[in-house]
C-alpha atoms as a PDB file:
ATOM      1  CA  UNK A   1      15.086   9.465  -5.616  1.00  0.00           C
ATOM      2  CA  UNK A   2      12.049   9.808  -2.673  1.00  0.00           C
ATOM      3  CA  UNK A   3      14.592   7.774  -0.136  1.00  0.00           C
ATOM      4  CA  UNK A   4      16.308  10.848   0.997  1.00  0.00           C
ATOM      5  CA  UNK A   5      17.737   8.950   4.090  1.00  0.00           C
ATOM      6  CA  UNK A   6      18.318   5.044   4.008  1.00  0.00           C
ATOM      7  CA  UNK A   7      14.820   3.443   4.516  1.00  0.00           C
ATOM      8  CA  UNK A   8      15.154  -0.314   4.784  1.00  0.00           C
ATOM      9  CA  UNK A   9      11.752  -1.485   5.103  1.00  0.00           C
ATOM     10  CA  UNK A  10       9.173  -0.621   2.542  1.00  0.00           C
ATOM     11  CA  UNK A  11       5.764  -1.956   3.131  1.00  0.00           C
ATOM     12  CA  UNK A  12       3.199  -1.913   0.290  1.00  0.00           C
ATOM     13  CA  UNK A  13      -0.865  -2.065  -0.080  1.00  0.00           C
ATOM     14  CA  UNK A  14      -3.535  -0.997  -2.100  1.00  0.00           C
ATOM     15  CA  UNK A  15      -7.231   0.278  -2.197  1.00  0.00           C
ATOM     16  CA  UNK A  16     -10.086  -0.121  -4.757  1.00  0.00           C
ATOM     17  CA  UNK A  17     -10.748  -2.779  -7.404  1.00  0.00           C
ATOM     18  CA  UNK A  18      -9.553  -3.718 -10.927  1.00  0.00           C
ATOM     19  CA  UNK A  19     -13.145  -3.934 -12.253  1.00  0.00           C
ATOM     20  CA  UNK A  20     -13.445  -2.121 -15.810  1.00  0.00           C
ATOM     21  CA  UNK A  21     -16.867  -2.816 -16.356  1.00  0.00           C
ATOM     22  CA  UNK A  22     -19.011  -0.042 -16.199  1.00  0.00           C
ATOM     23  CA  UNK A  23     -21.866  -1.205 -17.439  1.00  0.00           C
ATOM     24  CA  UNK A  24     -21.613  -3.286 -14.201  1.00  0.00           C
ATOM     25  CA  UNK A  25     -22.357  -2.949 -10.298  1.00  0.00           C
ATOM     26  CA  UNK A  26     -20.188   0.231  -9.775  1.00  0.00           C
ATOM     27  CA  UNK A  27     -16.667  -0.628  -9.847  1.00  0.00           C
ATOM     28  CA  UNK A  28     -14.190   1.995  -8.429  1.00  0.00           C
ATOM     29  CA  UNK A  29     -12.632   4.688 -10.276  1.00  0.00           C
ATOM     30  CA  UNK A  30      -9.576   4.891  -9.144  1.00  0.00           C
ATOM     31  CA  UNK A  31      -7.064   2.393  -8.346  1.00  0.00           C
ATOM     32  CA  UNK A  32      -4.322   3.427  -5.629  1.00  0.00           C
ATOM     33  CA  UNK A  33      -1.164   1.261  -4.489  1.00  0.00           C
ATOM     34  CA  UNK A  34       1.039   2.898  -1.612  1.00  0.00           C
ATOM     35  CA  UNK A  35       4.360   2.577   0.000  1.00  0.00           C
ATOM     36  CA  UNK A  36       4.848   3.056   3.479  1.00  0.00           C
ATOM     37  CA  UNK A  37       8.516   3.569   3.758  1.00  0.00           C
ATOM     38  CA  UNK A  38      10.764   3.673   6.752  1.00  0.00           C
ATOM     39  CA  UNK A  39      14.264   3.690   8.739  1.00  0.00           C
ATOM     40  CA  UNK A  40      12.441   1.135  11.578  1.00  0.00           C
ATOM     41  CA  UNK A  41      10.108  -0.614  11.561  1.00  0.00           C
ATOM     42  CA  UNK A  42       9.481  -1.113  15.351  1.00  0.00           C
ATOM     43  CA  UNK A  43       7.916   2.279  15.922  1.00  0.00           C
ATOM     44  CA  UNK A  44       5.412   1.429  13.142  1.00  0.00           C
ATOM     45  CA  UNK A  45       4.506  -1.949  14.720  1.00  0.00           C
ATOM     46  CA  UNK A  46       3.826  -0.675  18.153  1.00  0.00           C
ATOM     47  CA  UNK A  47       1.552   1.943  16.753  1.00  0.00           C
ATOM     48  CA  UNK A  48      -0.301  -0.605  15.173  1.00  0.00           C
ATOM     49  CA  UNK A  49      -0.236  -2.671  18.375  1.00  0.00           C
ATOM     50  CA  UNK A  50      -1.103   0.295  20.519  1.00  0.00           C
ATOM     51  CA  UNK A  51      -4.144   1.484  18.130  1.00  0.00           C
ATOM     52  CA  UNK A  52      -5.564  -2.465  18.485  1.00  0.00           C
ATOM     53  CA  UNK A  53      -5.251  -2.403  22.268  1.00  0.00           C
ATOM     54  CA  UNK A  54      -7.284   1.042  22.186  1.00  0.00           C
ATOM     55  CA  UNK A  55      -9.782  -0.834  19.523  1.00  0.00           C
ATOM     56  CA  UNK A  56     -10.150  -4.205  21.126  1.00  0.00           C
ATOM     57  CA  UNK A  57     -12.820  -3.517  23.488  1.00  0.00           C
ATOM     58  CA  UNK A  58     -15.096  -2.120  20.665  1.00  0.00           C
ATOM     59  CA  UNK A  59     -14.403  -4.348  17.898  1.00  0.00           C
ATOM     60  CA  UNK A  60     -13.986  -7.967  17.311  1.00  0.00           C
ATOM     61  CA  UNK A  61     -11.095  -7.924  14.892  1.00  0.00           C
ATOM     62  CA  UNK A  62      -9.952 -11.133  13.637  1.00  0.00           C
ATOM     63  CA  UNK A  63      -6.390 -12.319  13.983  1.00  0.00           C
ATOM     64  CA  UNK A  64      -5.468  -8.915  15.922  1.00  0.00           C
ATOM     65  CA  UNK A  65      -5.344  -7.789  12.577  1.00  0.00           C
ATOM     66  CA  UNK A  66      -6.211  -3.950  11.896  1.00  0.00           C
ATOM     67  CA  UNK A  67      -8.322  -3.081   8.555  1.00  0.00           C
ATOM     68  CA  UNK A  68      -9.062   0.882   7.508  1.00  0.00           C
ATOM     69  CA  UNK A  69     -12.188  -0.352   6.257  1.00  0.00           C
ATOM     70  CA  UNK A  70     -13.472  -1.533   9.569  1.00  0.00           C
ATOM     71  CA  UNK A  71     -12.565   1.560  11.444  1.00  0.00           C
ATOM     72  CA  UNK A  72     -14.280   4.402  12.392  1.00  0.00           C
ATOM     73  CA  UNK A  73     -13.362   7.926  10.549  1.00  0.00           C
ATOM     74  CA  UNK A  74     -11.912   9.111  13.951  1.00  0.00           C
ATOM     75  CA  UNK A  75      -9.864   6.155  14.750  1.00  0.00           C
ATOM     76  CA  UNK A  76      -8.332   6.171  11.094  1.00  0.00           C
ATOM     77  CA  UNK A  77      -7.428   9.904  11.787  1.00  0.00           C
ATOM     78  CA  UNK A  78      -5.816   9.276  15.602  1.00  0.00           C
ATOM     79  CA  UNK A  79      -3.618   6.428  13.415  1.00  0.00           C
ATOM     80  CA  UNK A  80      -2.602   9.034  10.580  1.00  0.00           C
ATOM     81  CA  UNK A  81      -1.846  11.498  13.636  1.00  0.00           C
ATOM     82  CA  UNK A  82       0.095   9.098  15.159  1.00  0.00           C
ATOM     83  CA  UNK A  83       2.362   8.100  11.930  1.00  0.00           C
ATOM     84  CA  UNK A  84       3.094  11.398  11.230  1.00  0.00           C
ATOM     85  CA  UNK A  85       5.763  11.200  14.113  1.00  0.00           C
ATOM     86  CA  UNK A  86       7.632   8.127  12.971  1.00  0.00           C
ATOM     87  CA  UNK A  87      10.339   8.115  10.564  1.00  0.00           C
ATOM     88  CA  UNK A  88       8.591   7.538   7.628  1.00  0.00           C
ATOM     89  CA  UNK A  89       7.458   8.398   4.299  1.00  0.00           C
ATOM     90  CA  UNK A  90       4.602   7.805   1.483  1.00  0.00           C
ATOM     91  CA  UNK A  91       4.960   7.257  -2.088  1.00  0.00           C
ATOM     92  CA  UNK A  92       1.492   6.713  -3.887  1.00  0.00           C
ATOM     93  CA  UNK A  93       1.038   5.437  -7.275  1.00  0.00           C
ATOM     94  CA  UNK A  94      -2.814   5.912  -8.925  1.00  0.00           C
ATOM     95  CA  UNK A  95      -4.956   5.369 -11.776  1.00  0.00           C
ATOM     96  CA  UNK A  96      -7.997   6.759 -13.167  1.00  0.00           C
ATOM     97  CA  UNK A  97      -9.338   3.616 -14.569  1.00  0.00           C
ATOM     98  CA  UNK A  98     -11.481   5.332 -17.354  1.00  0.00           C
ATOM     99  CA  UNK A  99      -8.183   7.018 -18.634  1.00  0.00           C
ATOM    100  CA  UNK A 100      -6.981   3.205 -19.532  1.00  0.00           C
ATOM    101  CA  UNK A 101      -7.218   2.592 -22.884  1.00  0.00           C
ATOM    102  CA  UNK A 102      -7.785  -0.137 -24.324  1.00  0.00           C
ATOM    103  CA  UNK A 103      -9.173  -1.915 -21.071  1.00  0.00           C
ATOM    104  CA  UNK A 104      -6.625  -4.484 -19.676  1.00  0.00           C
ATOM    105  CA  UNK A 105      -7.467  -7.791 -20.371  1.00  0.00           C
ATOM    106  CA  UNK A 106      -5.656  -9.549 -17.330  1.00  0.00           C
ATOM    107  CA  UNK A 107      -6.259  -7.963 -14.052  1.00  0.00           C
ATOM    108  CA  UNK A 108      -3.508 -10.111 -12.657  1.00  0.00           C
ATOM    109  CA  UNK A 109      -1.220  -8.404 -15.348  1.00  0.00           C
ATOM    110  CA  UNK A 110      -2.649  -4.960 -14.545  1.00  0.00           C
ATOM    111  CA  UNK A 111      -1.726  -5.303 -10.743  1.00  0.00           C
ATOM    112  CA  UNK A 112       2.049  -6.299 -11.663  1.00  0.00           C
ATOM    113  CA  UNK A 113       2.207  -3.018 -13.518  1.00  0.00           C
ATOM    114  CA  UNK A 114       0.638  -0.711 -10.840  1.00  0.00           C
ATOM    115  CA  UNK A 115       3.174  -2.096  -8.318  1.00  0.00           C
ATOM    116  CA  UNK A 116       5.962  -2.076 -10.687  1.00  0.00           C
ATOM    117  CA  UNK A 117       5.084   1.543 -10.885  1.00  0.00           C
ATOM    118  CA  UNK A 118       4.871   2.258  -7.742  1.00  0.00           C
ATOM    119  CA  UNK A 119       8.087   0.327  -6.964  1.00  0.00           C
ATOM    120  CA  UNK A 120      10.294   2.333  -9.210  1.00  0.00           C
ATOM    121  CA  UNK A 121       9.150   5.402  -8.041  1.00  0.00           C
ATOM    122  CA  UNK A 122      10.237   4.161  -4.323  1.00  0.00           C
ATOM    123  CA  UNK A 123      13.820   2.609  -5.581  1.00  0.00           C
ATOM    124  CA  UNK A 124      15.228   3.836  -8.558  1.00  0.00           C
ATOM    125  CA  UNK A 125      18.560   3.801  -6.728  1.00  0.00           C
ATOM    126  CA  UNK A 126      17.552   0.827  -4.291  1.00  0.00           C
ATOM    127  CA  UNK A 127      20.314   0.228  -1.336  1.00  0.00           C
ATOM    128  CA  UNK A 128      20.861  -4.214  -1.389  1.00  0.00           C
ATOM    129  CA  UNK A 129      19.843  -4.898   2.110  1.00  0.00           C
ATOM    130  CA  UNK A 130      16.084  -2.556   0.958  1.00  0.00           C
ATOM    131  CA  UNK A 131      13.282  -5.046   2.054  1.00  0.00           C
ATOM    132  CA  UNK A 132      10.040  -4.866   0.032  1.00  0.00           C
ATOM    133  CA  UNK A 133       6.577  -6.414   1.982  1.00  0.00           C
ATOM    134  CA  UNK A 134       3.502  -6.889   0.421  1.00  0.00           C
ATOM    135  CA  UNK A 135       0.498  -8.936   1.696  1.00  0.00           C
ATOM    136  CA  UNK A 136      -0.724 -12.085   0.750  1.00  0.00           C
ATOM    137  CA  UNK A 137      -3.433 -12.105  -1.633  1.00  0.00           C
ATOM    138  CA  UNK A 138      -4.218 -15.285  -2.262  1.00  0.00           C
ATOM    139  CA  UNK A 139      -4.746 -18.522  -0.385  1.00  0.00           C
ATOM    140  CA  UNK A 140      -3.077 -20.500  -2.738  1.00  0.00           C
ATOM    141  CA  UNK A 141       0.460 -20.694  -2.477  1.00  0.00           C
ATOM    142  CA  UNK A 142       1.422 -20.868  -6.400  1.00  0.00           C
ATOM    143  CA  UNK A 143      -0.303 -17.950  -6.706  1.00  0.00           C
ATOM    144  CA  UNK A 144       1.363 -15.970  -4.079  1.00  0.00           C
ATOM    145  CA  UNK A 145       4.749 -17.529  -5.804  1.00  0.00           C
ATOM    146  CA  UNK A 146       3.913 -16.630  -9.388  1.00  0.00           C
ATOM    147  CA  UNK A 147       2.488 -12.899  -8.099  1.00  0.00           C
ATOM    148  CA  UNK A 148       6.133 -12.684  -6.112  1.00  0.00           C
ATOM    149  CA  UNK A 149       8.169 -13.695  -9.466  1.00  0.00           C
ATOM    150  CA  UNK A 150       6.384 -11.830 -11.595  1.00  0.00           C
ATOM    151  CA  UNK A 151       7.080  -8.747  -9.874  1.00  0.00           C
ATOM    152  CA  UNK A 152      10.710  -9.817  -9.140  1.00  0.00           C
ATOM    153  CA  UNK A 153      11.483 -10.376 -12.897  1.00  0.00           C
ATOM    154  CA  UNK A 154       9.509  -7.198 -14.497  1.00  0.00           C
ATOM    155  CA  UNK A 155      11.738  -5.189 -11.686  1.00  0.00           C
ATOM    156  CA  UNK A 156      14.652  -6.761 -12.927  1.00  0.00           C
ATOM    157  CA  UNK A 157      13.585  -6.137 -16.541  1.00  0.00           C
ATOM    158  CA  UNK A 158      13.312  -2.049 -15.280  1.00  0.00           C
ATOM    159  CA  UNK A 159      16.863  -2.679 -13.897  1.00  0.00           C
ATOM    160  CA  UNK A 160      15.942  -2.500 -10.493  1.00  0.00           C
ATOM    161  CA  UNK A 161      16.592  -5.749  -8.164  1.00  0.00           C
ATOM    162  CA  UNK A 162      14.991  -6.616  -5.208  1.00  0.00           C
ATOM    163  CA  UNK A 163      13.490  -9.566  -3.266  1.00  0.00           C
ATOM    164  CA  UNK A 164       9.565  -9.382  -2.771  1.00  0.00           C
ATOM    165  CA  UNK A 165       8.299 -10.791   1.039  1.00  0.00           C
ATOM    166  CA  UNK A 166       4.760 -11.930   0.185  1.00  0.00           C
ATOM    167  CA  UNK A 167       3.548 -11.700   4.043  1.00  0.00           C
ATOM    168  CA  UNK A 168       0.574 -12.375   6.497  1.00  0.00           C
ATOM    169  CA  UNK A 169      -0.512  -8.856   8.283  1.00  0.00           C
ATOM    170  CA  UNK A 170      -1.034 -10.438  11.567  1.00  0.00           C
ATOM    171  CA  UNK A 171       3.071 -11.777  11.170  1.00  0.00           C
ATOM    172  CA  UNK A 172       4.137  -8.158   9.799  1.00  0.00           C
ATOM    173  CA  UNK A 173       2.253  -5.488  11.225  1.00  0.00           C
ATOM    174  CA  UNK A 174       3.630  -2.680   9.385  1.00  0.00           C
ATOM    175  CA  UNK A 175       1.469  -4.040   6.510  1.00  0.00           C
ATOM    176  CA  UNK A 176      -1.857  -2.965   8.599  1.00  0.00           C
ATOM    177  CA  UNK A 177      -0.299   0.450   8.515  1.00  0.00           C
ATOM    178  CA  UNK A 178       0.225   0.308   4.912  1.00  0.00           C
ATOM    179  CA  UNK A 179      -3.435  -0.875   4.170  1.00  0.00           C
ATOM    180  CA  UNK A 180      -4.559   2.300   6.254  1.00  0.00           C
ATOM    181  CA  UNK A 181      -2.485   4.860   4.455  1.00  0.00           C
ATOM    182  CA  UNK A 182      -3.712   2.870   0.956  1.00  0.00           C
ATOM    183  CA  UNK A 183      -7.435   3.249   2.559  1.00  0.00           C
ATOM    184  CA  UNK A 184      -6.691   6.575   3.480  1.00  0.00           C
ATOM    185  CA  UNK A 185      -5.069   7.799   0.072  1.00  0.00           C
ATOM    186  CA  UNK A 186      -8.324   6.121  -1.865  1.00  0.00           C
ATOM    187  CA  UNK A 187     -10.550   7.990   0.095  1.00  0.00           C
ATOM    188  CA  UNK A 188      -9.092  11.300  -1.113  1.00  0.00           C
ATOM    189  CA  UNK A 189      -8.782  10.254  -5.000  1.00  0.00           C
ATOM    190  CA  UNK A 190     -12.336   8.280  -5.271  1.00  0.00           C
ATOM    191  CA  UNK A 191     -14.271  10.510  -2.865  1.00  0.00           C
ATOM    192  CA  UNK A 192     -12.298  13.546  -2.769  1.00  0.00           C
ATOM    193  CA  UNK A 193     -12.345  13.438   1.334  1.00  0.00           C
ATOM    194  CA  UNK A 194      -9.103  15.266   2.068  1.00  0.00           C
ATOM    195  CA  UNK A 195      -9.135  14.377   5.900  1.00  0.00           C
ATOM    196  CA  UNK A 196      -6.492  11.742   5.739  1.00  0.00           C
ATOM    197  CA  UNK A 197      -4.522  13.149   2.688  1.00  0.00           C
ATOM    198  CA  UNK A 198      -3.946  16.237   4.917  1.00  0.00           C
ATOM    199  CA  UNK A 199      -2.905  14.811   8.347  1.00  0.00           C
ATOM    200  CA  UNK A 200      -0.441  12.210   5.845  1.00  0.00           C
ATOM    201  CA  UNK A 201       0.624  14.779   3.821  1.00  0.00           C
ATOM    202  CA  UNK A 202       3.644  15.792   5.454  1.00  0.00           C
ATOM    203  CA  UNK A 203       5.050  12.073   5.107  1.00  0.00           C
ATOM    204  CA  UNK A 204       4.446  12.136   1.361  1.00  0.00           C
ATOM    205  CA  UNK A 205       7.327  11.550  -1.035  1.00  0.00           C
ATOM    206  CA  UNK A 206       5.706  11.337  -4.378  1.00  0.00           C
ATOM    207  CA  UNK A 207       2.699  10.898  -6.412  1.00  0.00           C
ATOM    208  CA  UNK A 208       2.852   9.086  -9.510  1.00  0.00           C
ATOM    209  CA  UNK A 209      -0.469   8.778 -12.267  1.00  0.00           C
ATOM    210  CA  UNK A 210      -0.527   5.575 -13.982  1.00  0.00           C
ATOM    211  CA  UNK A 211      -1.694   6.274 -17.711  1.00  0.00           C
END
C-alpha cells in the first residue's frame, strides 16, 4: 500500500492525449495520470498561491489559475523544488499507447480505466474519510456526473469505495499542483527530459504501466 502514513487528500491529473491515430497529426505516445497525495492540503495550496504571486507580474493567467504548460522550464522546477518539502507523495500510472492492442474504441472508456488504475494503486486499503479530487473536464454538467459515476462504480466493482470530487482548479488549488507534477511526469516518459522526474523523485510512491 503507497499510503505509508494517513494521506487524506488525493488530488489527481493527467498529461497527453487519447489520440490512437497515427496516421494522423502526431498524437502523443504516452498517456500519464498522477496522484498527488498528502496529510494537508494547506501547505500545497499556499505553494500554489505563493508560485502565482511570484508569476503574476509576468503572465496573464486566467482565473489565478496555474497551468505547467504555460510556465517556463525554470518556474516548473522552483515549484517541484518547493513540493519536495511538503508532506506528500506521487503515484503515477502510464501507458505506451502503441503497446494497446486492439486500439480502444471509446476514449471516454479508456480514461475510466487509466484512473481506475491509477486509483487502486493509491488505495488498495483506502481509510473512509480518503478524499479523491479530480478536475472538471467538461462544461457540461451530465458529463462531469456520468465521468464521476463511472469511476465511482468500476472502483466499487475493484472493491475499493470512495467518493470522486469533480472540482474547478481555481476552487481547489491543490489540483494546479497535480496538473504540474502530471506535466512534469509526461515530460520525462514522452520526451525523456529527466529534470522534473529527478527533483520529484523523492516524493514518488509508485509507478504503474498500463498494458
Amino acid at each position: 500500500m503507497c499510503l505509508h502514513r494517513h494521506m487524506p487528500y488525493l488530488f489527481v491529473d493527467e498529461s497527453g492525449d487519447l489520440g490512437f491515430n497515427w496516421n494522423g497529426p502526431g498524437p502523443s505516445r504516452f498517456f500519464v495520470v498522477a496522484a498527488l497525495i498528502c496529510a494537508h492540503k494547506r501547505p500545497i495550496e499556499k505553494l500554489v498561491k505563493k508560485i502565482h504571486r511570484g508569476l503574476a507580474k509576468k503572465y496573464r493567467m486566467e482565473k489565478n489559475v496555474l497551468h505547467a504548460a504555460e510556465l517556463r522550464s525554470i518556474d516548473v522546477i522552483r515549484f517541484c523544488k518547493q513540493l519536495v518539502d511538503k508532506d506528500a507523495q506521487i503515484v503515477i500510472a502510464y501507458v505506451e499507447k502503441q503497446k494497446v492492442k486492439p486500439t480502444p474504441k471509446n476514449k471516454h472508456d479508456f480514461y475510466i480505466a487509466c484512473i481506475r488504475m491509477l486509483l487502486r494503486a493509491c488505495l488498495i486499503q483506502p481509510k473512509p474519510d480518503t478524499l479523491v479530487f479530480a478536475s472538471r473536464r467538461e462544461t457540461n454538467k451530465a458529463l462531469n456526473n456520468r465521468f464521476k459515476r463511472d469511476v465511482e462504480s468500476t472502483m466499487k466493482s475493484s472493491g475499493v469505495q470512495l467518493s470522486l470530487n469533480i472540482s474547478n482548479p481555481y476552487e481547489e488549488k491543490s489540483l494546479q499542483a497535480a496538473d504540474i507534477v502530471s506535466w512534469a511526469m509526461f515530460q520525462y516518459f514522452e520526451y525523456g527530459d529527466k529534470r522534473y522526474f529527478s527533483i520529484l523523485k523523492p516524493l514518488l510512491s509508485k509507478v504503474v504501466e498500463i498494458q
